[in-house]
C-alpha atoms as a PDB file:
ATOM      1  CA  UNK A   1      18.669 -10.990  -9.604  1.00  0.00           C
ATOM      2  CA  UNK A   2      15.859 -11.902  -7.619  1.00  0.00           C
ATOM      3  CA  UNK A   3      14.682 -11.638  -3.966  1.00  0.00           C
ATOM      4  CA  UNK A   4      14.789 -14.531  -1.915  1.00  0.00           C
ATOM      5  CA  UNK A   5      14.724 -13.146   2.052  1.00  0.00           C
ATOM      6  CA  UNK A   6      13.157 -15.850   4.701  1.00  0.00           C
ATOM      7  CA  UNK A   7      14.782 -13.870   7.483  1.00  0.00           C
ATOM      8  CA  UNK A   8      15.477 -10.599   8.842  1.00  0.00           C
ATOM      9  CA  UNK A   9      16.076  -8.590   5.434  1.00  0.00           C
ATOM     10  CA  UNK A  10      13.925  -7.991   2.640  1.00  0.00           C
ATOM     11  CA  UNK A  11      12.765  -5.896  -0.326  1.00  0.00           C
ATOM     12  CA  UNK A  12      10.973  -4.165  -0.558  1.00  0.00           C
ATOM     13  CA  UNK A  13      -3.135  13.769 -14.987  1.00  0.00           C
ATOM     14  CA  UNK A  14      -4.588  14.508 -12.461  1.00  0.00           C
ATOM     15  CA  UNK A  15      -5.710  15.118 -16.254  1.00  0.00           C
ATOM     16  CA  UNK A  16      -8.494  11.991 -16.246  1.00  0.00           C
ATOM     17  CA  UNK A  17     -11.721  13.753 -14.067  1.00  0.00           C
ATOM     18  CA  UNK A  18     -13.605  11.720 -17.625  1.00  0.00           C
ATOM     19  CA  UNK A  19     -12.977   8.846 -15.394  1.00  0.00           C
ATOM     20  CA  UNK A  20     -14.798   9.396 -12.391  1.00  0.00           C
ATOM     21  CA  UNK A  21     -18.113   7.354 -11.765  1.00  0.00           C
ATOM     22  CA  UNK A  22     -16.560   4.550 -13.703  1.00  0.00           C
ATOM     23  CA  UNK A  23     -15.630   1.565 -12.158  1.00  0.00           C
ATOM     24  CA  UNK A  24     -12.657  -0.090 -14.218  1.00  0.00           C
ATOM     25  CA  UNK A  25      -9.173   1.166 -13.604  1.00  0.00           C
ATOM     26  CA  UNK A  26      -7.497   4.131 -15.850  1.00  0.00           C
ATOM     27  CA  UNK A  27      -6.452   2.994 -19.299  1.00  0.00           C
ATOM     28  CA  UNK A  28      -8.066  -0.551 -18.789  1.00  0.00           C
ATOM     29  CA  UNK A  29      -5.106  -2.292 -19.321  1.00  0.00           C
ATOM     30  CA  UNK A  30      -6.174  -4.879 -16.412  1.00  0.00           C
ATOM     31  CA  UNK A  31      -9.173  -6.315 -14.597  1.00  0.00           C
ATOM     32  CA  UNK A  32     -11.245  -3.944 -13.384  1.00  0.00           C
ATOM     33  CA  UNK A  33     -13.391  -3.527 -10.714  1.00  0.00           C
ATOM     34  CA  UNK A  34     -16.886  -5.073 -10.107  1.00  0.00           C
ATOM     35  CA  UNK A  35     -19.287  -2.937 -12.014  1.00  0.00           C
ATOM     36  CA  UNK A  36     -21.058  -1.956  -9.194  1.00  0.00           C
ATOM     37  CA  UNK A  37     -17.992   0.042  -7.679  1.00  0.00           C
ATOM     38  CA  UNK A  38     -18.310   3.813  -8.275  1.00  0.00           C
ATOM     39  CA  UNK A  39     -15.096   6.257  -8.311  1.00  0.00           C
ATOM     40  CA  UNK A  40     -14.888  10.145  -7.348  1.00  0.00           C
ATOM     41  CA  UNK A  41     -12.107  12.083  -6.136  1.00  0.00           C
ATOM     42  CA  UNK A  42     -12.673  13.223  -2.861  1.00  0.00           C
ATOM     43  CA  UNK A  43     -11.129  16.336  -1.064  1.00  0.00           C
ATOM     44  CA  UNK A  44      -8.718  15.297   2.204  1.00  0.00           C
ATOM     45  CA  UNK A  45      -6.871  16.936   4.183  1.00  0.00           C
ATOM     46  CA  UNK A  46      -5.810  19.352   1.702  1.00  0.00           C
ATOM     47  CA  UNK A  47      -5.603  17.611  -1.491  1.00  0.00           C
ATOM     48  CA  UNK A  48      -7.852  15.635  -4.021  1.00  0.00           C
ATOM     49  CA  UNK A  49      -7.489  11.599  -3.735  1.00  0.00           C
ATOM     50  CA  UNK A  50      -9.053   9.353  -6.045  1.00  0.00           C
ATOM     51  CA  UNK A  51     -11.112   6.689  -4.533  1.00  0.00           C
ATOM     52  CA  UNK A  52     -13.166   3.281  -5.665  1.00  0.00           C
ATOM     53  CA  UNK A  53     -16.098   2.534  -3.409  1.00  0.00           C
ATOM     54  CA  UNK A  54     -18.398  -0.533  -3.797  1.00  0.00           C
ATOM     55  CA  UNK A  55     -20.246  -3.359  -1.785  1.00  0.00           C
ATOM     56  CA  UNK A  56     -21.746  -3.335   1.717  1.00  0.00           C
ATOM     57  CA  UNK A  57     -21.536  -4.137   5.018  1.00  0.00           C
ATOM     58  CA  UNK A  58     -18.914  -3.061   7.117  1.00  0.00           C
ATOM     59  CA  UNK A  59     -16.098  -0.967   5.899  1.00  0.00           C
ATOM     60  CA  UNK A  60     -12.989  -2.432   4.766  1.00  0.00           C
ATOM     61  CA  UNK A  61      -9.822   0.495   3.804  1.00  0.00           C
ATOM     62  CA  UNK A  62      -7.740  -1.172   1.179  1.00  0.00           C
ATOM     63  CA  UNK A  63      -4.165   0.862   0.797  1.00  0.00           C
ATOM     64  CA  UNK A  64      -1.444   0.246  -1.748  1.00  0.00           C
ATOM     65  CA  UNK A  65       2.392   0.814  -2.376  1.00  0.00           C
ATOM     66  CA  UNK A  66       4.716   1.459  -4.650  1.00  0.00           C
ATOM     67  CA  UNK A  67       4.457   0.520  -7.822  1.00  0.00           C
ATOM     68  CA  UNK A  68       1.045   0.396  -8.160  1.00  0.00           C
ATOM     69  CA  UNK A  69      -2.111   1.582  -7.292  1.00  0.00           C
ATOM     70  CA  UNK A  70      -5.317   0.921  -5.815  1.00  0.00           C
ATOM     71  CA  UNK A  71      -6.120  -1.168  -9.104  1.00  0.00           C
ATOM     72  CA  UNK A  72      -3.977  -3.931  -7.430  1.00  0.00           C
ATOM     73  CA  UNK A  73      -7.066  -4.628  -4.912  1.00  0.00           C
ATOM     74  CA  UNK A  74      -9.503  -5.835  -7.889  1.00  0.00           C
ATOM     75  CA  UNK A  75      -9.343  -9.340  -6.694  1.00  0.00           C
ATOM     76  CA  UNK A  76      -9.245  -8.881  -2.821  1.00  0.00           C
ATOM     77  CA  UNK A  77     -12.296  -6.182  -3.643  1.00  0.00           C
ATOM     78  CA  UNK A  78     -14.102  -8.608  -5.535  1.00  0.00           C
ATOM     79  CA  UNK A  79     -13.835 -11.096  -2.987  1.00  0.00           C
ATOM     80  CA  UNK A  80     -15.181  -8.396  -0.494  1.00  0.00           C
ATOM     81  CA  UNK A  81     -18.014  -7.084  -1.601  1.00  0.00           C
ATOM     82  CA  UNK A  82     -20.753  -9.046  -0.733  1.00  0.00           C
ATOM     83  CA  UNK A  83     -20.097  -8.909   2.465  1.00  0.00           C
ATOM     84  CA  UNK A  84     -18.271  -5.466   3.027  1.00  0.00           C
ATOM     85  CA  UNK A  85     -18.347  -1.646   1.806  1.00  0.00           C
ATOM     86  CA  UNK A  86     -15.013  -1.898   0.027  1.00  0.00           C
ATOM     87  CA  UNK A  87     -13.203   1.939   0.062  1.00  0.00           C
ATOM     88  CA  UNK A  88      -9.786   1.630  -2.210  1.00  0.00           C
ATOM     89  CA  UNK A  89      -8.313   5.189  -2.536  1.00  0.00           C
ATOM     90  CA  UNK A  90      -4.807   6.078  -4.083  1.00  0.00           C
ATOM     91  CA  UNK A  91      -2.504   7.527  -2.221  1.00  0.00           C
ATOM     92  CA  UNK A  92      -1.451  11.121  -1.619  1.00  0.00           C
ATOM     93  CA  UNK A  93       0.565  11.544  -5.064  1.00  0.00           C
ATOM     94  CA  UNK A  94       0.333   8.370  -6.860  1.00  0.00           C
ATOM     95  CA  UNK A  95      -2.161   6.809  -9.324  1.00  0.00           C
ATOM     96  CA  UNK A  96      -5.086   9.438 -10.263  1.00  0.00           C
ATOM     97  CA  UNK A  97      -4.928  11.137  -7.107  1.00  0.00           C
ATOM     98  CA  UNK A  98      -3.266  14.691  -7.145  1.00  0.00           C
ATOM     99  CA  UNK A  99       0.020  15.706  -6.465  1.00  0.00           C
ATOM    100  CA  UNK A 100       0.658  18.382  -4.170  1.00  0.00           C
ATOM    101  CA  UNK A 101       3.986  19.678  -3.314  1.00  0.00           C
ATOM    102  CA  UNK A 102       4.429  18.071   0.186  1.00  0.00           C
ATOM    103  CA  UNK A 103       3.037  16.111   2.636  1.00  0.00           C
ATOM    104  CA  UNK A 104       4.699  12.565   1.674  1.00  0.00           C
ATOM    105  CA  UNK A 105       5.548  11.792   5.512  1.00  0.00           C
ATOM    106  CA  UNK A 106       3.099   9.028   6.722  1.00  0.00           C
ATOM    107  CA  UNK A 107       1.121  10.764   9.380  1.00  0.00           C
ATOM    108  CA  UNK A 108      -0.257  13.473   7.244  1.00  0.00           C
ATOM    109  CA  UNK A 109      -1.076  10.753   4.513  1.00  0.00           C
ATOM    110  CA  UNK A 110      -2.621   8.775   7.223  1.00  0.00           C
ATOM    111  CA  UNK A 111      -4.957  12.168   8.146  1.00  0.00           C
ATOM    112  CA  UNK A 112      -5.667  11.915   4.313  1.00  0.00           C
ATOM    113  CA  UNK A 113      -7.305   8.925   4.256  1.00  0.00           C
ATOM    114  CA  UNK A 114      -9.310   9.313   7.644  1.00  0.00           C
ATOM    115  CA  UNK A 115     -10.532  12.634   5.756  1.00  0.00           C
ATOM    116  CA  UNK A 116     -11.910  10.080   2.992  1.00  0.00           C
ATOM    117  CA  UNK A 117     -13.890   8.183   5.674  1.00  0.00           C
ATOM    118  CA  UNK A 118     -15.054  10.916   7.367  1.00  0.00           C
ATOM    119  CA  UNK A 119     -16.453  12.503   4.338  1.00  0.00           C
ATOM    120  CA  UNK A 120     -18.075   8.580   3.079  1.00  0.00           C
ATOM    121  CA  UNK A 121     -19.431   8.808   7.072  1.00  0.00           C
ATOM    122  CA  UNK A 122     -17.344   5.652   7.942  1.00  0.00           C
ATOM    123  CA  UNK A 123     -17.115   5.297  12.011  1.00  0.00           C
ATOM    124  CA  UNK A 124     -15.366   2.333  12.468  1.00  0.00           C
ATOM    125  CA  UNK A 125     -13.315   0.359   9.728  1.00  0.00           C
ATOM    126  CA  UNK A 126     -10.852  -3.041   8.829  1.00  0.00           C
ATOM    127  CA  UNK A 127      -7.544  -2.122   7.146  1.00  0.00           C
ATOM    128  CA  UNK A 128      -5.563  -3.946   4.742  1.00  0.00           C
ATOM    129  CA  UNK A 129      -2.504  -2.514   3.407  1.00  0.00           C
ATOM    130  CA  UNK A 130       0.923  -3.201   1.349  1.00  0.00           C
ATOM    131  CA  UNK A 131       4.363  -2.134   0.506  1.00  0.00           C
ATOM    132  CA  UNK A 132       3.705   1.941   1.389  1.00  0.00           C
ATOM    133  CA  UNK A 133       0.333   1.693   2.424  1.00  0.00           C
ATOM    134  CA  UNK A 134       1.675  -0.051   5.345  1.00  0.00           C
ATOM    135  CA  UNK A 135       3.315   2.713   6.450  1.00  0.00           C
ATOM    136  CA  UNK A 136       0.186   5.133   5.943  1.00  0.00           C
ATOM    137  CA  UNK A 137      -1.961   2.391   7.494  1.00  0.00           C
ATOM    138  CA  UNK A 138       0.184   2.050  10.578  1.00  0.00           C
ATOM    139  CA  UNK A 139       0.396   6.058  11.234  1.00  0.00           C
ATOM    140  CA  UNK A 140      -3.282   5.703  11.148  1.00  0.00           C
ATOM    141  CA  UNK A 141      -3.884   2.989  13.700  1.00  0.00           C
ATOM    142  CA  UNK A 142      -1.891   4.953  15.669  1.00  0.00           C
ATOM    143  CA  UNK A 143      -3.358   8.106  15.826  1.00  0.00           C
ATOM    144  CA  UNK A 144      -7.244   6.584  15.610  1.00  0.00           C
ATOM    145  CA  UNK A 145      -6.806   3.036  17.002  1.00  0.00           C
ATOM    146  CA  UNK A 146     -10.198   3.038  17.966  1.00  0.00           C
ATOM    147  CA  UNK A 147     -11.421   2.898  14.539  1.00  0.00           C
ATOM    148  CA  UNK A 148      -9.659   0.742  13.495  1.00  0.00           C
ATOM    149  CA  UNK A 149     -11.680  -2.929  13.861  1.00  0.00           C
ATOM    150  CA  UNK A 150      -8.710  -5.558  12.237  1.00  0.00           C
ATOM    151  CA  UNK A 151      -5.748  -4.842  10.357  1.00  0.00           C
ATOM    152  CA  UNK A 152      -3.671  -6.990   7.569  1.00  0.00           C
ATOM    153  CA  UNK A 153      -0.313  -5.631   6.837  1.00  0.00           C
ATOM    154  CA  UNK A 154       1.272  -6.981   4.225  1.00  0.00           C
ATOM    155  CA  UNK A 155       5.297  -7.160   2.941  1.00  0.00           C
ATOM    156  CA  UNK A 156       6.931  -4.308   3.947  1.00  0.00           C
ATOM    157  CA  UNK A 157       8.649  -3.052   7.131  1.00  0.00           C
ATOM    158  CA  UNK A 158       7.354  -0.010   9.069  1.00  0.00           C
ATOM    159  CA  UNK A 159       9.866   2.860   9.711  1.00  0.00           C
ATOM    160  CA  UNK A 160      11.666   3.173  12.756  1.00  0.00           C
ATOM    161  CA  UNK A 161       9.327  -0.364  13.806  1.00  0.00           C
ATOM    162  CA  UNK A 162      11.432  -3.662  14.998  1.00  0.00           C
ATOM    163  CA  UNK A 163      14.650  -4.046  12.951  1.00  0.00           C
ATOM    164  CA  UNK A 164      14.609  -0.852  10.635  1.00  0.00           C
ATOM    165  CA  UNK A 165      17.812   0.042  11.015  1.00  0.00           C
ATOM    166  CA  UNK A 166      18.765  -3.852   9.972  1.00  0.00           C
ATOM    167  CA  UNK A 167      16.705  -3.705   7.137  1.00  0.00           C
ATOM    168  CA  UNK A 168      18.192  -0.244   5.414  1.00  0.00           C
ATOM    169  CA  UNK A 169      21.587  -1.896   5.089  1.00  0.00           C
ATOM    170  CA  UNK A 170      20.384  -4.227   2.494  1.00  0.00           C
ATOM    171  CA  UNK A 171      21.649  -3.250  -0.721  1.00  0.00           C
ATOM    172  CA  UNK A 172      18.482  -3.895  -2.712  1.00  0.00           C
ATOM    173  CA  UNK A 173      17.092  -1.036  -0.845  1.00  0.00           C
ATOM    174  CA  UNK A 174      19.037   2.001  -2.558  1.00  0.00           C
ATOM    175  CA  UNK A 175      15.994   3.269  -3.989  1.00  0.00           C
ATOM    176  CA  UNK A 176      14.836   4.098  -0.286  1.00  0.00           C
ATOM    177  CA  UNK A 177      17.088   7.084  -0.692  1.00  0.00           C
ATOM    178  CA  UNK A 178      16.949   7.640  -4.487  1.00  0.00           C
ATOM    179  CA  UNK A 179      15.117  11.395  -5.536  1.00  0.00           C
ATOM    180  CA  UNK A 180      15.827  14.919  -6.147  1.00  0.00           C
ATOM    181  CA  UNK A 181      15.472  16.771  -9.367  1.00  0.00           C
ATOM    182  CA  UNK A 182      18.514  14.648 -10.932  1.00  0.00           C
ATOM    183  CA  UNK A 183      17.121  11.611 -10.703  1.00  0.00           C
ATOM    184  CA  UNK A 184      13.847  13.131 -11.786  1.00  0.00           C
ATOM    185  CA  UNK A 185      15.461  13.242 -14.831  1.00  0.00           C
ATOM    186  CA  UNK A 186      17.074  10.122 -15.223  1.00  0.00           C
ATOM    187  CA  UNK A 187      13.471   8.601 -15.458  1.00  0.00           C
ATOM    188  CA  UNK A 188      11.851  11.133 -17.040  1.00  0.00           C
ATOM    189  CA  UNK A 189      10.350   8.998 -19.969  1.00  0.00           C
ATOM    190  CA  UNK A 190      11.746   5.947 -18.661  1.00  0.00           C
ATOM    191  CA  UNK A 191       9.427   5.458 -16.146  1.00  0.00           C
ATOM    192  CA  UNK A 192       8.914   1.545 -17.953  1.00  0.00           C
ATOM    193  CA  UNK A 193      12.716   0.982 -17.107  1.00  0.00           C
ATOM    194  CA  UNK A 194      12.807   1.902 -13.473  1.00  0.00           C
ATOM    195  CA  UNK A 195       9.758   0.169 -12.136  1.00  0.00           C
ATOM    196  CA  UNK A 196      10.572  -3.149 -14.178  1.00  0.00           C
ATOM    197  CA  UNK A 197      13.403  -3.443 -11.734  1.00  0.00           C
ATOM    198  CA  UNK A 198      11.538  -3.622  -8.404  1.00  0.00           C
ATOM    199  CA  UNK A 199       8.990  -6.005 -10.192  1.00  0.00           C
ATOM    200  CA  UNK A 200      11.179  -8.056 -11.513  1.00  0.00           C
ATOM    201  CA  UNK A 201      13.407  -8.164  -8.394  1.00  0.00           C
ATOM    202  CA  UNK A 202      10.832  -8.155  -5.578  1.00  0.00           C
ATOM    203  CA  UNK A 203       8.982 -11.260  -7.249  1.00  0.00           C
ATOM    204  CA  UNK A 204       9.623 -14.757  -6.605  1.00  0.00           C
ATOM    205  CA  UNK A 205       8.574 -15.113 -10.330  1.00  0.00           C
ATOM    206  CA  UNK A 206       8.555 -11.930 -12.298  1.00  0.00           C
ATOM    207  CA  UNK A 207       6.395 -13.282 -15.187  1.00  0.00           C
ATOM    208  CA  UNK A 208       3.658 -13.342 -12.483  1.00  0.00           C
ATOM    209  CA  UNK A 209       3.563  -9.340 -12.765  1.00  0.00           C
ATOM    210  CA  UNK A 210       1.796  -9.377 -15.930  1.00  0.00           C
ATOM    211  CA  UNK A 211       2.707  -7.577 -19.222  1.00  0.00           C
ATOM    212  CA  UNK A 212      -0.793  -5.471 -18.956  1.00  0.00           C
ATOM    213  CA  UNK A 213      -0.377  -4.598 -15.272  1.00  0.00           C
ATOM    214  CA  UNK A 214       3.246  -3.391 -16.351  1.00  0.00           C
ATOM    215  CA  UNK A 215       2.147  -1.231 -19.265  1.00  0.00           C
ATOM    216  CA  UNK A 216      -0.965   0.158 -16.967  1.00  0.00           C
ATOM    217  CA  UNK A 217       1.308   0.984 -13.792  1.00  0.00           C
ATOM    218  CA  UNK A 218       3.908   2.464 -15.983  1.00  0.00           C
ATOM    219  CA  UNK A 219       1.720   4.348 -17.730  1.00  0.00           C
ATOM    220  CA  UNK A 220       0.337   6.192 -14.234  1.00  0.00           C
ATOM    221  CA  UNK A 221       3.689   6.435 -13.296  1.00  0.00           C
ATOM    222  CA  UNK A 222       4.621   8.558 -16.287  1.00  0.00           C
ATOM    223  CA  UNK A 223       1.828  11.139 -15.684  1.00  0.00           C
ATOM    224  CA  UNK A 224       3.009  14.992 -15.068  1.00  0.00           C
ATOM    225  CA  UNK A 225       4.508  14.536 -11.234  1.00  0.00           C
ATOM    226  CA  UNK A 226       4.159  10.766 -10.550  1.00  0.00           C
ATOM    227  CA  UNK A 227       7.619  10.488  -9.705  1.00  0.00           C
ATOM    228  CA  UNK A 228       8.444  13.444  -8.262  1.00  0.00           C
ATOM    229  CA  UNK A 229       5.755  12.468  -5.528  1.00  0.00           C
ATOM    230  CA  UNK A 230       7.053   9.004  -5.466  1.00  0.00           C
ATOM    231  CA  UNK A 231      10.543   9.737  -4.829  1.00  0.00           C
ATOM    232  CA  UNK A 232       9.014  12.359  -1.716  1.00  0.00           C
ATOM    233  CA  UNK A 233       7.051   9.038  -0.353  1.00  0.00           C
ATOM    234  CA  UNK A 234      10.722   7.633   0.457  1.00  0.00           C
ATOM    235  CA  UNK A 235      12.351  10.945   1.273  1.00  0.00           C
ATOM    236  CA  UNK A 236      10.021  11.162   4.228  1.00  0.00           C
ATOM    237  CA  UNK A 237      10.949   7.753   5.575  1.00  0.00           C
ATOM    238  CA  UNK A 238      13.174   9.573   8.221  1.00  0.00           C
ATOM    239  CA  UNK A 239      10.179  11.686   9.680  1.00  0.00           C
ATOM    240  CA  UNK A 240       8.099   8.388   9.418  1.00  0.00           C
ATOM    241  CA  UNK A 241      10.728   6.670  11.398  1.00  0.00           C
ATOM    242  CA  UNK A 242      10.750   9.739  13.906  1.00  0.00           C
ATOM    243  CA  UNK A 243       7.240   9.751  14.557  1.00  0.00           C
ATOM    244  CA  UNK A 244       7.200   5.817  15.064  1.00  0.00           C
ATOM    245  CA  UNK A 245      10.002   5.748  17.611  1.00  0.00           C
ATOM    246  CA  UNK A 246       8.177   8.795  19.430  1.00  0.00           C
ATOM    247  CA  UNK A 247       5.377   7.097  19.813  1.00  0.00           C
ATOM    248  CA  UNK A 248       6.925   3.678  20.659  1.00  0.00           C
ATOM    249  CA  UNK A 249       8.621   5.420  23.414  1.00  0.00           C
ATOM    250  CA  UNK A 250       5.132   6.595  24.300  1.00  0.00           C
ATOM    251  CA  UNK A 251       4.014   3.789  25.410  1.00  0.00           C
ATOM    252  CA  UNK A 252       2.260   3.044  21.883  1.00  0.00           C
ATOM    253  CA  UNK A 253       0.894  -0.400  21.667  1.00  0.00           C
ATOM    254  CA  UNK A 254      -1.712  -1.832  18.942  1.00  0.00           C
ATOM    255  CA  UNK A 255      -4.716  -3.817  20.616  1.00  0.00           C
ATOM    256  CA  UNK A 256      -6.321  -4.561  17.219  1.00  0.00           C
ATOM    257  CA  UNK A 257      -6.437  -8.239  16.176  1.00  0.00           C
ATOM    258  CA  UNK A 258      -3.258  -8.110  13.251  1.00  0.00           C
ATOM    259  CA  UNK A 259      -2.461 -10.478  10.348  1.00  0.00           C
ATOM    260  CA  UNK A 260       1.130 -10.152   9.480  1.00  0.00           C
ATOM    261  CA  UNK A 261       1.606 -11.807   5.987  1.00  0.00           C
ATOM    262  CA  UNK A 262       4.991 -11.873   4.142  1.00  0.00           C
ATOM    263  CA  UNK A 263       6.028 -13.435   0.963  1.00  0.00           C
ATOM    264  CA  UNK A 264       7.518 -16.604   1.342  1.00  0.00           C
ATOM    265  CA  UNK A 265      10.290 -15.798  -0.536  1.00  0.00           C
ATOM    266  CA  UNK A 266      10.490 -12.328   0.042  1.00  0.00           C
ATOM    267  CA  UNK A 267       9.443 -10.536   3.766  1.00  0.00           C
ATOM    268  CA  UNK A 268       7.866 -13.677   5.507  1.00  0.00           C
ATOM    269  CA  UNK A 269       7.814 -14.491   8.774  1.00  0.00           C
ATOM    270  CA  UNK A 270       9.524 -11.317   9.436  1.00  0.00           C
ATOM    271  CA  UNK A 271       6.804  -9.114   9.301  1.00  0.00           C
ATOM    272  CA  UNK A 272       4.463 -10.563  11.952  1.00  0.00           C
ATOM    273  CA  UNK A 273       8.017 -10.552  14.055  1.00  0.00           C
ATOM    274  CA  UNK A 274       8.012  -6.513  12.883  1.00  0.00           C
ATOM    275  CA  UNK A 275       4.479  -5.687  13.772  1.00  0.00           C
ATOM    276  CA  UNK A 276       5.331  -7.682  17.238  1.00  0.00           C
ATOM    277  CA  UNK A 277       7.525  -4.738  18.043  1.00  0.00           C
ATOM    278  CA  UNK A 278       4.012  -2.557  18.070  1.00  0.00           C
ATOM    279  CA  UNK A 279       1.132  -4.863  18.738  1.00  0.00           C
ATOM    280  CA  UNK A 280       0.107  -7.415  21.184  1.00  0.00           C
ATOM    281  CA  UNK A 281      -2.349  -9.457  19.134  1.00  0.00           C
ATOM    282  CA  UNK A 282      -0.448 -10.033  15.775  1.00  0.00           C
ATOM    283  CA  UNK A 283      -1.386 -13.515  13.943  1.00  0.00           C
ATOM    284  CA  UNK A 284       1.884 -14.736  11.660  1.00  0.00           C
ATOM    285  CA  UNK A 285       0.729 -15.357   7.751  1.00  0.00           C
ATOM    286  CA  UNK A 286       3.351 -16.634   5.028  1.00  0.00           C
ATOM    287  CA  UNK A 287       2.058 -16.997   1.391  1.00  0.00           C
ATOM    288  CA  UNK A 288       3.667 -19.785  -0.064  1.00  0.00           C
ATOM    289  CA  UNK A 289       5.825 -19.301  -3.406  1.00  0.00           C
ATOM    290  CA  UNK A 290       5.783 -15.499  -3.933  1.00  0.00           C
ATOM    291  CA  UNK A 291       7.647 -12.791  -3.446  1.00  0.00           C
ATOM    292  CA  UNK A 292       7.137  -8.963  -2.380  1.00  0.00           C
ATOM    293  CA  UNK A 293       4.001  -8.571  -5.307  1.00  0.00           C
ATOM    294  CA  UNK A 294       1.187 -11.043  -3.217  1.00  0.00           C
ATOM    295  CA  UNK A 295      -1.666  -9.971  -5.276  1.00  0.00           C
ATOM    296  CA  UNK A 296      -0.128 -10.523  -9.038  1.00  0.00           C
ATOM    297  CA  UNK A 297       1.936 -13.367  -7.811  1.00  0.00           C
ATOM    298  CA  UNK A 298      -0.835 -15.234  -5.451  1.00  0.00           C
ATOM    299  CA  UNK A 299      -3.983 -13.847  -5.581  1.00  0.00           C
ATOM    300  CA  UNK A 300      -6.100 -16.350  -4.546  1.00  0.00           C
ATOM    301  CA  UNK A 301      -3.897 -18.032  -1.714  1.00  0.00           C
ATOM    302  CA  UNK A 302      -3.710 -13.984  -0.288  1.00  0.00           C
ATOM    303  CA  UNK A 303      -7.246 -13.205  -0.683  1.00  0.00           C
ATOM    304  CA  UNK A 304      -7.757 -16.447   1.088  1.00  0.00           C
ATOM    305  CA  UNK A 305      -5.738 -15.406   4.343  1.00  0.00           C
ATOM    306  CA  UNK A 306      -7.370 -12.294   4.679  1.00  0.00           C
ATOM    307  CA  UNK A 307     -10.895 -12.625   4.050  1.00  0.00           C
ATOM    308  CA  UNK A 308     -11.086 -15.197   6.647  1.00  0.00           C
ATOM    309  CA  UNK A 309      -9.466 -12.401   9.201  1.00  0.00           C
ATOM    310  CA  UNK A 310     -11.332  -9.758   8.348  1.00  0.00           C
ATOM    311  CA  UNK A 311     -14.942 -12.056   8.829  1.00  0.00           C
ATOM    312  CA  UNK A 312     -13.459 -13.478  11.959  1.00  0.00           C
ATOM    313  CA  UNK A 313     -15.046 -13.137  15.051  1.00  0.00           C
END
């Protein structure tokens, strides 16, 4: 079964320090990074993230979801570079990043990676984000807007944004509220199994998300505590939507220039009419033929919207 939403609804160890200062991704099952990019884990907020930094110019945040890692940027980072310091960390309990117990709910993650900047002496910065790291990148426009110089959000609502509530009675969505030390075990060792399903469902064409990229993700996914902390990203989508709704109510409103871009056959059009809910300058992108997964399904037509956003005036 495959997702094809063009309205409301849609889809949606710690062990490898041998791999810092090296630029490809862990286990080099896909394309790596430029050469020139240089890795470290840096200290945040409380934990240890793992980050990529290469190229510069001004400072572009990539942030990823679920499912992957920040070694789904290599082509957007690549097409960067030249032009901007490109910072791609993993997030708070996922890829080679560490897992501490708690701290899943967006805000905190979002004081995580403003840590990371602060430490790389990053002022002001563009944001691009998917899937999760839209969540993390919206609870950080909102607490540091001014930072913030251009955002790209891409496929994936925001909690407690627009038509949440509509969007959590889809059925493809159980896994919003699947975790806890039973289902812990379920995957345990079937890690492969699990994340097959949202790539094969979530894509327009699920032999776009590549046999290597499978066998690297799943691989990260099966390190000690990878799911535990991904089940505790979605357990904490009920704070996230709390802390959305306060600030809504707030009088929150995003002044940075936005670009909205959905999957055409997956979030489209819907999410610039989500992030309309929370800015006032939001710019509608669609990426023709693909679903939820833009940057295995449609890399270049992707990296083509935003790297014309991000260099605009």
């Amino acid at each position: 079964m495959r997702v094809t939403i063009k309205k409301l609804l849609s889809s949606f160890a710690q062990s490898c320090a041998a791999m810092l200062f090296i630029a490809s991704p862990a286990f080099a099952d896909v394309q790596p990074f430029p050469k020139s990019f240089k890795t470290e884990k840096i200290a945040a907020n409380g934990t240890n993230l793992f980050v990529r930094v290469g190229g510069q110019g001004p400072a572009v945040v990539l942030l990823h979801g679920y499912g992957e890692t920040g070694d789904m940027w290599v082509p957007l980072a690549a097409a960067l570079m030249a032009k901007h310091r490109v910072i791609v960390p993993d997030l708070r309990g996922m890829g080679l990043s560490d897992h501490p117990a708690g701290g899943y709910d967006k805000a905190t993650q979002a004081r995580d990676i403003a840590a990371i900047l602060d430490s790389l002496k990053v002022d002001r910065f563009a944001l691009v984000t998917h899937d999760i790291g839209n969540m993390v990148g919206f609870a950080l426009a909102t607490q540091q807007p001014n930072r913030i110089t251009r955002f790209a959000i891409l496929d994936a609502p925001v909690p407690g944004i627009g038509p949440w509530d509509e969007i959590l009675k889809n059925p493809l969505l159980w896994h919003f509220r699947f975790g806890g030390p039973d289902m812990e075990r379920l995957v345990a060792g079937r890690e492969r199994i699990y994340l097959d399903r949202f790539w094969n469902e979530f894509s327009a064409n699920p032999a776009r998300f590549d046999e290597a990229s499978r066998q690297h993700y799943a691989k990260l996914y099966a390190l000690p505590g990878a799911m535990h902390s991904g089940f505790a990203q979605f357990a904490a989508f009920d704070q996230d939507a709390i802390d959305n709704r306060a600030w809504v109510a707030g009088g929150g409103k995003l002044t940075m220039p936005i670009l909205a871009i959905g999957g055409e056959k997956s979030f489209g059009p819907t999410m610039a009419t989500v992030m309309r809910f929370a800015g006032s300058n939001v710019t509608q992108g669609v990426v023709p033929d693909a679903g939820h997964w833009l940057m295995e399904e449609q890399p270049k037509a992707t990296v083509n919207m935003i790297v014309p956003f991000l260099d605009g005036p």
